[in-house]
PDB file of N, CA and C in Angstrom:
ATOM      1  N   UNK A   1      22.031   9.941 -13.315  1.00  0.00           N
ATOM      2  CA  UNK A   1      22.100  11.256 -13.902  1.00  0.00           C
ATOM      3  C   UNK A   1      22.724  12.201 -12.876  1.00  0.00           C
ATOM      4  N   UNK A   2      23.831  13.208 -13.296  1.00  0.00           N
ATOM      5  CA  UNK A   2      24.386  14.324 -12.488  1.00  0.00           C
ATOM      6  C   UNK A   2      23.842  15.472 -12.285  1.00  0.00           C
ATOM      7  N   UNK A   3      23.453  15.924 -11.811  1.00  0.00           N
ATOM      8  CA  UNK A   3      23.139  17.165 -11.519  1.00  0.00           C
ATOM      9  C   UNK A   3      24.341  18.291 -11.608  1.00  0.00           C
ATOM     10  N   UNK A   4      24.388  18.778 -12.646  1.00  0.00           N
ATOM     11  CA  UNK A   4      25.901  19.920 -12.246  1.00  0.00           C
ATOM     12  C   UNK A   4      25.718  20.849 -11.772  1.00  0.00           C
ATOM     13  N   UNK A   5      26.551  21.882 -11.285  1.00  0.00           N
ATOM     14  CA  UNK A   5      26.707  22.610  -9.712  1.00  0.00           C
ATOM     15  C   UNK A   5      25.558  23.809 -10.550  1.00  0.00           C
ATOM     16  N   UNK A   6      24.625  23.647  -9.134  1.00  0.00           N
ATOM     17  CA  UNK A   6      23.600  24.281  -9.807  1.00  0.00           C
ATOM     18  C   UNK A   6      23.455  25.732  -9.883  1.00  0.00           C
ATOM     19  N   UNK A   7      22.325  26.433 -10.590  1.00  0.00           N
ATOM     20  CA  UNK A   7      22.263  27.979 -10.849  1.00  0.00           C
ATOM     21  C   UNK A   7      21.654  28.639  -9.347  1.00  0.00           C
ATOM     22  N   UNK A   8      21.790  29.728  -9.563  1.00  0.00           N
ATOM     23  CA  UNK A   8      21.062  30.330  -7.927  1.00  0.00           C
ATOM     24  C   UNK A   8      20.105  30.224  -7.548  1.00  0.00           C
ATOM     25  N   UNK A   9      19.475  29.718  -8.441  1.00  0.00           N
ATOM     26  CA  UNK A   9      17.719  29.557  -8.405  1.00  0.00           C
ATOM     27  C   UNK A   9      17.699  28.375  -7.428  1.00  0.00           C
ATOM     28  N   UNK A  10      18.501  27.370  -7.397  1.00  0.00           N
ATOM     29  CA  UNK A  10      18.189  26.306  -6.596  1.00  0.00           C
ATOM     30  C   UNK A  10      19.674  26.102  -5.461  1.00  0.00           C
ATOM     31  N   UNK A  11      19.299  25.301  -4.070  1.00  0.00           N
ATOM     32  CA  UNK A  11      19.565  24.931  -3.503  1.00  0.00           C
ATOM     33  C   UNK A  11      19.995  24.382  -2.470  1.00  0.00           C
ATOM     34  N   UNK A  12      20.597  23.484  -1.653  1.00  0.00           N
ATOM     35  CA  UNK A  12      20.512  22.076  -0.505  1.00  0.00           C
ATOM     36  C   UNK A  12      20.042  23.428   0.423  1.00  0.00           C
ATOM     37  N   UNK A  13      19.725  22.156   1.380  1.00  0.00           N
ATOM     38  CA  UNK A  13      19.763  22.682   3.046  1.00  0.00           C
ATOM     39  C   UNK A  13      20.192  21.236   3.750  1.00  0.00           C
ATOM     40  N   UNK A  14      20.807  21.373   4.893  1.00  0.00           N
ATOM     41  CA  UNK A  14      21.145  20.093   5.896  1.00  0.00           C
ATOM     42  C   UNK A  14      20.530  20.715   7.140  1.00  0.00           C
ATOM     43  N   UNK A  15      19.579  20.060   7.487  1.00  0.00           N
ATOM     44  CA  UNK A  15      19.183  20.332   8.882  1.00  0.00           C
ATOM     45  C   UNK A  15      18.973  19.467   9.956  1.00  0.00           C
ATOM     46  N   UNK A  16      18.893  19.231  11.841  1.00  0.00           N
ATOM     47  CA  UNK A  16      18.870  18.513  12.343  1.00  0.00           C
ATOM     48  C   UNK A  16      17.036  18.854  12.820  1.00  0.00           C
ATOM     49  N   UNK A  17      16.945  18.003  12.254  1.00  0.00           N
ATOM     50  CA  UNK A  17      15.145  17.720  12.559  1.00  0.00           C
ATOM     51  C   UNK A  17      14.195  17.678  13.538  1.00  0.00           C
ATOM     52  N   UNK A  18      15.454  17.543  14.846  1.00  0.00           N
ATOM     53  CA  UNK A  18      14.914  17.435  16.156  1.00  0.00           C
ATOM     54  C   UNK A  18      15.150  18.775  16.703  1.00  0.00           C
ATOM     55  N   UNK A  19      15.941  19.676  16.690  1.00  0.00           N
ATOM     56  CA  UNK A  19      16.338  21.030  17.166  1.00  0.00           C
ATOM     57  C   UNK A  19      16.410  22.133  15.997  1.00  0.00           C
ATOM     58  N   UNK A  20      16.030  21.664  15.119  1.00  0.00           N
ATOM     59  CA  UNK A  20      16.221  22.715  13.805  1.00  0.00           C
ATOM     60  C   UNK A  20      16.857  23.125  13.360  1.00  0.00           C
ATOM     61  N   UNK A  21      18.241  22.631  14.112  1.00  0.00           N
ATOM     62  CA  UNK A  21      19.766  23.508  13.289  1.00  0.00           C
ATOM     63  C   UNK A  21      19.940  23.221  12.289  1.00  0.00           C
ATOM     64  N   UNK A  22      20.527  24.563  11.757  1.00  0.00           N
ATOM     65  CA  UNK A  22      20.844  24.346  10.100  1.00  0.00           C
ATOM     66  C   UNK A  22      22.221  24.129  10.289  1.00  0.00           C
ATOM     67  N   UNK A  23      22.738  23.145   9.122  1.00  0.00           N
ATOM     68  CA  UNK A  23      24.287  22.854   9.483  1.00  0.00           C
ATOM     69  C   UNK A  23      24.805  23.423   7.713  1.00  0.00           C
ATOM     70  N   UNK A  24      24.009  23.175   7.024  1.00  0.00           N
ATOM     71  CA  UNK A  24      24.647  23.553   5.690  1.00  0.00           C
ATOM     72  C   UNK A  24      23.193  24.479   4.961  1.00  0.00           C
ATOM     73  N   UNK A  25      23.064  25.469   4.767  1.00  0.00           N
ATOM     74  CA  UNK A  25      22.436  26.176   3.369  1.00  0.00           C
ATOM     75  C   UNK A  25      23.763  26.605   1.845  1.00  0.00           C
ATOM     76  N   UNK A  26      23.666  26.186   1.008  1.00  0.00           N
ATOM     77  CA  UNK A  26      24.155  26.509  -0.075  1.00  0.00           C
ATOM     78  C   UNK A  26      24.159  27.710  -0.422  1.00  0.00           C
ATOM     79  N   UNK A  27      22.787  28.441   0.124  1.00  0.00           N
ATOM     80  CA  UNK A  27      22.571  29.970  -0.378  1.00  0.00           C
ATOM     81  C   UNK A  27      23.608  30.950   0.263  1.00  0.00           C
ATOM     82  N   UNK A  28      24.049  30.001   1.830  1.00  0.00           N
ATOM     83  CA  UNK A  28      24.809  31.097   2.677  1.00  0.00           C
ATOM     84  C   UNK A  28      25.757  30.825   2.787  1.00  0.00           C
ATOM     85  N   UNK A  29      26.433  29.337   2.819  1.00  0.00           N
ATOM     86  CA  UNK A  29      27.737  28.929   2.883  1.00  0.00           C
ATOM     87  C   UNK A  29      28.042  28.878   1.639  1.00  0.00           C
ATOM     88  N   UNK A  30      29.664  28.950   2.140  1.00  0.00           N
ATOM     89  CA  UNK A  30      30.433  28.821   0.728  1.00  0.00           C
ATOM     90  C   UNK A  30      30.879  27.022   0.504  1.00  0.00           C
ATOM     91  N   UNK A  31      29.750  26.569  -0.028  1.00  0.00           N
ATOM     92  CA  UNK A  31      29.466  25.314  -0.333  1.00  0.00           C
ATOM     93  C   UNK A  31      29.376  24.806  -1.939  1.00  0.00           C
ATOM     94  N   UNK A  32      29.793  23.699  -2.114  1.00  0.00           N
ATOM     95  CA  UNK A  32      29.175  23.485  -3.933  1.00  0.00           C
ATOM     96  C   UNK A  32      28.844  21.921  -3.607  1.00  0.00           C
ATOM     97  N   UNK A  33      27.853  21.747  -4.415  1.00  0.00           N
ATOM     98  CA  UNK A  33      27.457  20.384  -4.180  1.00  0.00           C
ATOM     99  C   UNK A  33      26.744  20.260  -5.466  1.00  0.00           C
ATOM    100  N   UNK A  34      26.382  18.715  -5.559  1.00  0.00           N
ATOM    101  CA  UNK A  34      26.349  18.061  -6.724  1.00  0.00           C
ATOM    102  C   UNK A  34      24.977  16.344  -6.342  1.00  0.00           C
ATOM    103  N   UNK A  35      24.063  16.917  -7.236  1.00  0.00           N
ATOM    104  CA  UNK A  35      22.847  15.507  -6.894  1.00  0.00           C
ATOM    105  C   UNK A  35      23.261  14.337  -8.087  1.00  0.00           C
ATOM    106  N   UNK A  36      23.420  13.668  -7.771  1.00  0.00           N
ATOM    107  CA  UNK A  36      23.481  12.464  -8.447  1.00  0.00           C
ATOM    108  C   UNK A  36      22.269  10.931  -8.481  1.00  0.00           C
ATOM    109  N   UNK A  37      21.542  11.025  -9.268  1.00  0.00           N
ATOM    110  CA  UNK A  37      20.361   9.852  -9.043  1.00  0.00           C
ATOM    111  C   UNK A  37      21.057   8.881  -9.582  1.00  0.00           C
ATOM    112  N   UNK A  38      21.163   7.525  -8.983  1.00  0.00           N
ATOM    113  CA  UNK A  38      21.265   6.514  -9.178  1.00  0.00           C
ATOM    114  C   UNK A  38      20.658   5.458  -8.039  1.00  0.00           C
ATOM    115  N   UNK A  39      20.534   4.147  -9.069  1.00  0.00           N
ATOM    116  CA  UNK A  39      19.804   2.711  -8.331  1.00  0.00           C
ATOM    117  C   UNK A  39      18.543   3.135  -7.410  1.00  0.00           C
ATOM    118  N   UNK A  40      17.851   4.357  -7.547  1.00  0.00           N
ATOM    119  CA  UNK A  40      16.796   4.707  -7.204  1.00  0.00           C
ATOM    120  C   UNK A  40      16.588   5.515  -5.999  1.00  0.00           C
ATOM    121  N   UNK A  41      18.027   5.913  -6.042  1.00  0.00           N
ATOM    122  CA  UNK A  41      18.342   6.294  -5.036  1.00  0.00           C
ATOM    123  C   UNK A  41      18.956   8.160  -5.259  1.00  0.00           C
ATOM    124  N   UNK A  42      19.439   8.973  -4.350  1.00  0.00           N
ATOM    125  CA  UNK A  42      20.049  10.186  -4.568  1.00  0.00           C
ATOM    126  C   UNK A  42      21.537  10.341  -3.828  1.00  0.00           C
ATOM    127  N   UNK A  43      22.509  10.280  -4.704  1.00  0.00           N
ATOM    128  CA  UNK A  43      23.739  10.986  -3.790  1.00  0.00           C
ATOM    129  C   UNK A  43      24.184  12.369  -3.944  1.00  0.00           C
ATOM    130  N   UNK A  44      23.956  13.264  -2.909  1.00  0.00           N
ATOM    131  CA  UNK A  44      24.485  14.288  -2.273  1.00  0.00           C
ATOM    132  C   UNK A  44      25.566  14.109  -2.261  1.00  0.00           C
ATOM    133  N   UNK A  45      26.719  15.100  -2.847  1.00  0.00           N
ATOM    134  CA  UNK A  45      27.761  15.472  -2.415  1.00  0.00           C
ATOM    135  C   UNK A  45      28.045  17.085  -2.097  1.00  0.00           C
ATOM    136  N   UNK A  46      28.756  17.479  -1.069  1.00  0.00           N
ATOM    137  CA  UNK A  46      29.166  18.627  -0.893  1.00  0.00           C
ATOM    138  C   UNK A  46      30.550  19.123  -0.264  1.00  0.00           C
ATOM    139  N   UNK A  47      31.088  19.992  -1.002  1.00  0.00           N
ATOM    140  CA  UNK A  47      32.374  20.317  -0.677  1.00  0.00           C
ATOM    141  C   UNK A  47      32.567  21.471   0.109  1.00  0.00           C
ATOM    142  N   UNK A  48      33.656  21.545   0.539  1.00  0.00           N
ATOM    143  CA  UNK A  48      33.696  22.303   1.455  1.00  0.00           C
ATOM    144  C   UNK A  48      33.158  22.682   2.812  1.00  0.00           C
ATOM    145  N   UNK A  49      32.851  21.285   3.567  1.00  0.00           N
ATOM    146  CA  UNK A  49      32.869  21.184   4.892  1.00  0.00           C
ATOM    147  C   UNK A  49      33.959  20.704   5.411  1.00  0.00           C
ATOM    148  N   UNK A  50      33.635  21.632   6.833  1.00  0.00           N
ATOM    149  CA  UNK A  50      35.107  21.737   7.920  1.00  0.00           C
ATOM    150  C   UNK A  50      35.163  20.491   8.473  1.00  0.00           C
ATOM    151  N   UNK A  51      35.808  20.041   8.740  1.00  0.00           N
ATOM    152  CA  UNK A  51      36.093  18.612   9.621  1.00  0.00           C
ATOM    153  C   UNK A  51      35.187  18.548  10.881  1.00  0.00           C
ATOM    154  N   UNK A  52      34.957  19.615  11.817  1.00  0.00           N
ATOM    155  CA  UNK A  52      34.378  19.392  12.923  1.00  0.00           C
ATOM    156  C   UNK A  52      32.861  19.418  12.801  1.00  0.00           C
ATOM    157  N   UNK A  53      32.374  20.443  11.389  1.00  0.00           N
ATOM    158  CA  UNK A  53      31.004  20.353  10.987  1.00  0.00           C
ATOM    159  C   UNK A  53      30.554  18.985  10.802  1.00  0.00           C
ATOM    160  N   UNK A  54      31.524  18.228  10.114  1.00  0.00           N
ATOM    161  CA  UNK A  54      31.227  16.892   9.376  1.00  0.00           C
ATOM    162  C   UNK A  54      30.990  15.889  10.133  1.00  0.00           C
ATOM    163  N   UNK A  55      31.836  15.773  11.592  1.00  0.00           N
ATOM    164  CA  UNK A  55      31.556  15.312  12.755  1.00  0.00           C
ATOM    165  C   UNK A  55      30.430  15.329  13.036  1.00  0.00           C
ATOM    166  N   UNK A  56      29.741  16.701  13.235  1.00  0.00           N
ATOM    167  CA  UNK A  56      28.293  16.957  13.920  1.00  0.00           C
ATOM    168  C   UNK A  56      27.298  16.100  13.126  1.00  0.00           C
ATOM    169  N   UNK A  57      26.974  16.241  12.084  1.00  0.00           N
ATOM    170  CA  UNK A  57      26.385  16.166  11.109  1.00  0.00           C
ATOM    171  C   UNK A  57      26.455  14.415  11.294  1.00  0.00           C
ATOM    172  N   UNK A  58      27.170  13.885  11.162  1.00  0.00           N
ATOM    173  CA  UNK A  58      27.797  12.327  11.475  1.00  0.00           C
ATOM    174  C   UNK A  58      26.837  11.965  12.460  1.00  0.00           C
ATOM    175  N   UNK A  59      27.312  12.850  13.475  1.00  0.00           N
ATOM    176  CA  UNK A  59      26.585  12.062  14.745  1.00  0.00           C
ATOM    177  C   UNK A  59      25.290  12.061  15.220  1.00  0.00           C
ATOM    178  N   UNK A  60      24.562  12.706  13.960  1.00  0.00           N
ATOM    179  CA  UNK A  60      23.009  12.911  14.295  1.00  0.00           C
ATOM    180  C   UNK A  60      22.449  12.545  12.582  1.00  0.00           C
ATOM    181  N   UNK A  61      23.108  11.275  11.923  1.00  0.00           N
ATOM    182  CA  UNK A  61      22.446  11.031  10.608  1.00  0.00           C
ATOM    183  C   UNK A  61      21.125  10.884  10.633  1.00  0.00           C
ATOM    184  N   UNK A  62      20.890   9.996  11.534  1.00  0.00           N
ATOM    185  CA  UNK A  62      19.424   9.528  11.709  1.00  0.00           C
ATOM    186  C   UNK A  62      18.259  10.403  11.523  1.00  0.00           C
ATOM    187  N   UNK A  63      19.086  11.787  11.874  1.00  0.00           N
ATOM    188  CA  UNK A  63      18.059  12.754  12.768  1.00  0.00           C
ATOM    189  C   UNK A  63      17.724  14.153  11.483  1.00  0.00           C
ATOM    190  N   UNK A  64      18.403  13.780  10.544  1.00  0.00           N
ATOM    191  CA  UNK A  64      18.402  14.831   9.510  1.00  0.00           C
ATOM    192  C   UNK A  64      17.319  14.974   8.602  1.00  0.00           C
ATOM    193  N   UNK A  65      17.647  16.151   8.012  1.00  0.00           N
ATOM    194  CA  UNK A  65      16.246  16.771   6.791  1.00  0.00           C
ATOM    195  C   UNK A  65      17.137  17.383   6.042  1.00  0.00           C
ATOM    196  N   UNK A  66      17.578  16.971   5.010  1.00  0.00           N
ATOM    197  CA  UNK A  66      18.179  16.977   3.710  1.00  0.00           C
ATOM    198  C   UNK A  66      16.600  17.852   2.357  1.00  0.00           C
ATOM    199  N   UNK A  67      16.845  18.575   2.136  1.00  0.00           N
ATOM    200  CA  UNK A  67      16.236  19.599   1.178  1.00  0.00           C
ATOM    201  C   UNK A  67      16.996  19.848  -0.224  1.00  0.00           C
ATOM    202  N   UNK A  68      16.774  19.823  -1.178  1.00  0.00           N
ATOM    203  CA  UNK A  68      17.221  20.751  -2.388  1.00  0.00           C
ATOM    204  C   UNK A  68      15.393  21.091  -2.770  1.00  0.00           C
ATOM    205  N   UNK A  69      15.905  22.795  -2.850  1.00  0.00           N
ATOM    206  CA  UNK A  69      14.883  23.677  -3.616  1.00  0.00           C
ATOM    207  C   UNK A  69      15.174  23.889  -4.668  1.00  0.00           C
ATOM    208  N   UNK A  70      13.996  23.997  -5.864  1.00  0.00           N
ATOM    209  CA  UNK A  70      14.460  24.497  -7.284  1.00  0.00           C
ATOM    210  C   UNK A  70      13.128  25.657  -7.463  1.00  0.00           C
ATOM    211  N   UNK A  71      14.110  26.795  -7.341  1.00  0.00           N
ATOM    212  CA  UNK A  71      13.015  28.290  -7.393  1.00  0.00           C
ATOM    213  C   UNK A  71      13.379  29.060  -8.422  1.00  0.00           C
ATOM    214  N   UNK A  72      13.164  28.199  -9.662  1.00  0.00           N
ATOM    215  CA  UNK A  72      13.007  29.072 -11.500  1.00  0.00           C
ATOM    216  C   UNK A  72      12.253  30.386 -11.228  1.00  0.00           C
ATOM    217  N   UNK A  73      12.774  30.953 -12.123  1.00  0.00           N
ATOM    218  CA  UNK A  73      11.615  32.468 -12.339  1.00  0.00           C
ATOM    219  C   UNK A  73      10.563  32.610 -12.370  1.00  0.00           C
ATOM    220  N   UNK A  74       9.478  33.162 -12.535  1.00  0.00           N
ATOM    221  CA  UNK A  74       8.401  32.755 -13.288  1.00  0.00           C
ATOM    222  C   UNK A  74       7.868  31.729 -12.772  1.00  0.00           C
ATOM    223  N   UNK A  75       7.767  30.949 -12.316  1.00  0.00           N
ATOM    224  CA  UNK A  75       7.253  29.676 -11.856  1.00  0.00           C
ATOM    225  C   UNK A  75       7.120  29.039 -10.589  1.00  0.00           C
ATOM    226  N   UNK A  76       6.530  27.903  -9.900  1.00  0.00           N
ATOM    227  CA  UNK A  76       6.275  27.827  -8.692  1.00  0.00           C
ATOM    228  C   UNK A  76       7.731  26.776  -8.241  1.00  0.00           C
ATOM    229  N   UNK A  77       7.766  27.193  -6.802  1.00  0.00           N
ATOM    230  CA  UNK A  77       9.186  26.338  -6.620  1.00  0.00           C
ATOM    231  C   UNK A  77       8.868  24.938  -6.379  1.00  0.00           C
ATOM    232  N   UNK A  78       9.738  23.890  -6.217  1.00  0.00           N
ATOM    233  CA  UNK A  78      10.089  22.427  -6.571  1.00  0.00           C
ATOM    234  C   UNK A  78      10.943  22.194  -5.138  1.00  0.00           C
ATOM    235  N   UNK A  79      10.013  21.259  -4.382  1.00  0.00           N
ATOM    236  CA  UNK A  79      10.930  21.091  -2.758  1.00  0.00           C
ATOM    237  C   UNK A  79      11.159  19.877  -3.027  1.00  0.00           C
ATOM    238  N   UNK A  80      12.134  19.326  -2.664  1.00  0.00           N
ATOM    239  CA  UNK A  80      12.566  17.237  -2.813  1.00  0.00           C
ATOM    240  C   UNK A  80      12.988  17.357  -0.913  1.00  0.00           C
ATOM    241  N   UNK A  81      12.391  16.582  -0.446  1.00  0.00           N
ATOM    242  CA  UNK A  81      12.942  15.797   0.990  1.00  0.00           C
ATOM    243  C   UNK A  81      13.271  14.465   0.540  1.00  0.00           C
ATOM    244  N   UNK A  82      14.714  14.703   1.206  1.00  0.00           N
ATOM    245  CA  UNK A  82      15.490  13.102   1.436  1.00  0.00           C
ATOM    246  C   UNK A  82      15.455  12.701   2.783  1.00  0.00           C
ATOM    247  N   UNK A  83      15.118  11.185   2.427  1.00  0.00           N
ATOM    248  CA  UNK A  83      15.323  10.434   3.874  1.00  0.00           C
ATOM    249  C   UNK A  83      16.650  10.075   3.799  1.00  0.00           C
ATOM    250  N   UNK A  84      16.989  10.387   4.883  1.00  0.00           N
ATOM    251  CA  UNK A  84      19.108   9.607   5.413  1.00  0.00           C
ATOM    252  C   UNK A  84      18.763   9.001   6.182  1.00  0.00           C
ATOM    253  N   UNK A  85      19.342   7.966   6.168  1.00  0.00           N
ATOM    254  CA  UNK A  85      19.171   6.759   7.379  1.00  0.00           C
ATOM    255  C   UNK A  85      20.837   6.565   8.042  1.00  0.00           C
ATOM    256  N   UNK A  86      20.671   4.982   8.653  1.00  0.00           N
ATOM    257  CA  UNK A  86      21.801   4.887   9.382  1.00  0.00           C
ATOM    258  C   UNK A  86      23.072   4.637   8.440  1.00  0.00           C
ATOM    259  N   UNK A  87      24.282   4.752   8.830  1.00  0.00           N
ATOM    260  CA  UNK A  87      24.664   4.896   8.001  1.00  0.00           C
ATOM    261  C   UNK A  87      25.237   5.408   6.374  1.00  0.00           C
ATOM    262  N   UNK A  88      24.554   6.344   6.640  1.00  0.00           N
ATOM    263  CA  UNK A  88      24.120   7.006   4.677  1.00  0.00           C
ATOM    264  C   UNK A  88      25.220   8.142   4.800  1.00  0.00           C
ATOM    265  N   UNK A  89      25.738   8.492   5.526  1.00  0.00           N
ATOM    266  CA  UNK A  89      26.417   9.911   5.618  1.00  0.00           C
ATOM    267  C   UNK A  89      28.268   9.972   5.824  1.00  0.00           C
ATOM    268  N   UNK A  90      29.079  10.131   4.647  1.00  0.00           N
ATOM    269  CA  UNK A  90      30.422   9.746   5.507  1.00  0.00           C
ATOM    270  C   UNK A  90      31.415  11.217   4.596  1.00  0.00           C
ATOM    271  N   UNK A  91      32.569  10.818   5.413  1.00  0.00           N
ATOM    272  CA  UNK A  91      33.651  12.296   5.070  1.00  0.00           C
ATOM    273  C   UNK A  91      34.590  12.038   4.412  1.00  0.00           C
ATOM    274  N   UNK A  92      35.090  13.176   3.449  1.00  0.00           N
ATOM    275  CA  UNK A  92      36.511  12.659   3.295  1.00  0.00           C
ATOM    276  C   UNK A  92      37.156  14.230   3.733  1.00  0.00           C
ATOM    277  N   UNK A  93      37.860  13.559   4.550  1.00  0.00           N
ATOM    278  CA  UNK A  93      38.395  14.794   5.297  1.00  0.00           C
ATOM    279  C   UNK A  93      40.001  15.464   4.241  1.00  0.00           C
ATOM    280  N   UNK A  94      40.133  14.391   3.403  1.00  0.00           N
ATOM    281  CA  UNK A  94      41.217  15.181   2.579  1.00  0.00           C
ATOM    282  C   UNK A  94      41.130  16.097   1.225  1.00  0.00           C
ATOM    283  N   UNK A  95      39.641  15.614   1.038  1.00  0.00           N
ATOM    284  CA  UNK A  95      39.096  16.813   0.156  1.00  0.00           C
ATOM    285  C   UNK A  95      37.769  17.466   0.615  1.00  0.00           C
ATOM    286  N   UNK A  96      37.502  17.724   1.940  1.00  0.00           N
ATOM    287  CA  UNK A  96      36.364  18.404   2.680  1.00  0.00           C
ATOM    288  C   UNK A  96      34.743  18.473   2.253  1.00  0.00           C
ATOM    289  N   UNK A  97      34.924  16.807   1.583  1.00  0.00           N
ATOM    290  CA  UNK A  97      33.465  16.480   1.079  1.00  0.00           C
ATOM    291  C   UNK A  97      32.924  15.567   1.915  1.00  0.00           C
ATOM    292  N   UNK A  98      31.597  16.001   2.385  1.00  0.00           N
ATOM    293  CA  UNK A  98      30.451  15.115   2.569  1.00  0.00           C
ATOM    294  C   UNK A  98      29.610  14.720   1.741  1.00  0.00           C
ATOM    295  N   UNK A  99      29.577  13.295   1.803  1.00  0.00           N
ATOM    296  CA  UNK A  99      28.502  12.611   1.015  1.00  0.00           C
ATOM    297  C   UNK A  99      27.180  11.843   1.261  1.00  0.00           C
ATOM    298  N   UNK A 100      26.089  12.310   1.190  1.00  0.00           N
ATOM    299  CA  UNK A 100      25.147  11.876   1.785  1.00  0.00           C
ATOM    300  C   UNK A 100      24.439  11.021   0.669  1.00  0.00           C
ATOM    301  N   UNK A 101      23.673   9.606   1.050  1.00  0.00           N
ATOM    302  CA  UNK A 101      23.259   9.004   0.316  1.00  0.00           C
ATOM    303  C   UNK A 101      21.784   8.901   0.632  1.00  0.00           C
ATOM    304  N   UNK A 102      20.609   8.761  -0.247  1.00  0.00           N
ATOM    305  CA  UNK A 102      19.408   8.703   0.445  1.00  0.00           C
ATOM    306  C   UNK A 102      18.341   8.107  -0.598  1.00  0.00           C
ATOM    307  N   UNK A 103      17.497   7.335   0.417  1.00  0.00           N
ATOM    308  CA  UNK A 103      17.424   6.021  -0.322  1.00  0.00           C
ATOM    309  C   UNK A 103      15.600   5.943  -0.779  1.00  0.00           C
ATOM    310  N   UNK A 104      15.064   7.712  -0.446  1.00  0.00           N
ATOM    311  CA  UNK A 104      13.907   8.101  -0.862  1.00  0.00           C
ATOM    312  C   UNK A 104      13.867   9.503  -1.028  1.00  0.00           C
ATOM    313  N   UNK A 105      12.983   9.881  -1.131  1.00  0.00           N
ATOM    314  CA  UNK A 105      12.667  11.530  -1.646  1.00  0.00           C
ATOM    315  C   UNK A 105      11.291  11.495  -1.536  1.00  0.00           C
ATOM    316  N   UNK A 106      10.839  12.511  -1.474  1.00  0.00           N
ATOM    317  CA  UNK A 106       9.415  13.251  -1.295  1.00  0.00           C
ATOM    318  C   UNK A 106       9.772  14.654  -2.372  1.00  0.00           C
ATOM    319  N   UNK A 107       8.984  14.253  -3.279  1.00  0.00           N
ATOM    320  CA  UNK A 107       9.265  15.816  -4.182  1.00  0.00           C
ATOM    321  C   UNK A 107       7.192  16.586  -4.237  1.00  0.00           C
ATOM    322  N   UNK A 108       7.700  17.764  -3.990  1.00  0.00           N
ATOM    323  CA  UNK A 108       6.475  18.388  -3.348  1.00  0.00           C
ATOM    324  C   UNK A 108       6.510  19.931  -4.548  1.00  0.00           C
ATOM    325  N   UNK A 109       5.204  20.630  -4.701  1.00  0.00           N
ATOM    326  CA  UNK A 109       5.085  21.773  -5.165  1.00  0.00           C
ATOM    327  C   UNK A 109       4.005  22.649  -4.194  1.00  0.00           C
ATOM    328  N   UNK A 110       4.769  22.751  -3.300  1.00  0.00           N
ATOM    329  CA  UNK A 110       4.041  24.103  -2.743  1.00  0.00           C
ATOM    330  C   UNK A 110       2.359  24.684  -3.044  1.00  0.00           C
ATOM    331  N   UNK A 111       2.750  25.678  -4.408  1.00  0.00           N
ATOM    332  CA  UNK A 111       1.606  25.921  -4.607  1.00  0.00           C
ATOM    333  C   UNK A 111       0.505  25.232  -5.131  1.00  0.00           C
ATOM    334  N   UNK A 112       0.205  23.756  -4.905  1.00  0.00           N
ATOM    335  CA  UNK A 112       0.051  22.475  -4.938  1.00  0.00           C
ATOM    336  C   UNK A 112      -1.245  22.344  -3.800  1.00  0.00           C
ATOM    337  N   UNK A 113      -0.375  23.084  -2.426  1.00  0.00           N
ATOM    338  CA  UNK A 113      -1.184  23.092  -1.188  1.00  0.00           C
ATOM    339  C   UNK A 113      -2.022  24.559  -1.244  1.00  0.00           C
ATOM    340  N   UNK A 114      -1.194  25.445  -0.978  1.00  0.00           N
ATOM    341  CA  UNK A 114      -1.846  26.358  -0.251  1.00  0.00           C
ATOM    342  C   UNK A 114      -2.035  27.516  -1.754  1.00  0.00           C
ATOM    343  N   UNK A 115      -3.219  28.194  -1.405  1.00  0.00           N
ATOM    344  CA  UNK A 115      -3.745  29.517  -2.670  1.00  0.00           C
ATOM    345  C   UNK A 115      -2.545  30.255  -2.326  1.00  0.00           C
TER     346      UNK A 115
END
């Protein structure tokens, strides 16, 4: 199933897990990306990364925290964590997409935990 480019209410973050850098928010970059579930799995795609971002991001797959939020109106928000492993992450530098593949999820509701 596709996910099409979603409404404002939701979306990604790419972060490095060990130092906290954020390398991609959707909310702030001028990014579009697209979830795709298949074989039990999730593919991330996102356009419009720079070549040297895509590098970074490359060289610390292991080390990432992959997020999509879904924050409807009215209602409590929807967090999914993806695991990326080795390998899961590659570029195409002629149409400035990264594609991340991930081969679990953790989907969580917040107000679930805390009053």
């Amino acid at each position: 199933m596709t996910t099409p480019q979603p409404s404002s209410d939701e979306r990604i973050l790419v972060k490095h897990a060990v130092t906290g850098r954020m390398f991609v928010n959707s909310a702030a970059d001028d990014v579009t990306y697209e979830l795709e579930r298949q074989d039990g799995g999730t593919i991330l795609t996102i356009r419009g990364i720079a070549p040297w971002l895509a590098e970074e991001i490359i060289q610390v797959q292991r080390e990432l925290n992959v997020f999509h939020f879904e924050e409807p109106n009215g209602q409590p928000p929807v967090k999914h964590w993806f695991y990326v492993g080795e390998h899961d992450v590659s570029y195409d530098s002629t149409a400035s997409t990264l594609t991340i593949r991930a081969g679990s999820e953790i989907t969580y509701k917040p107000d679930e935990y805390w009053a």
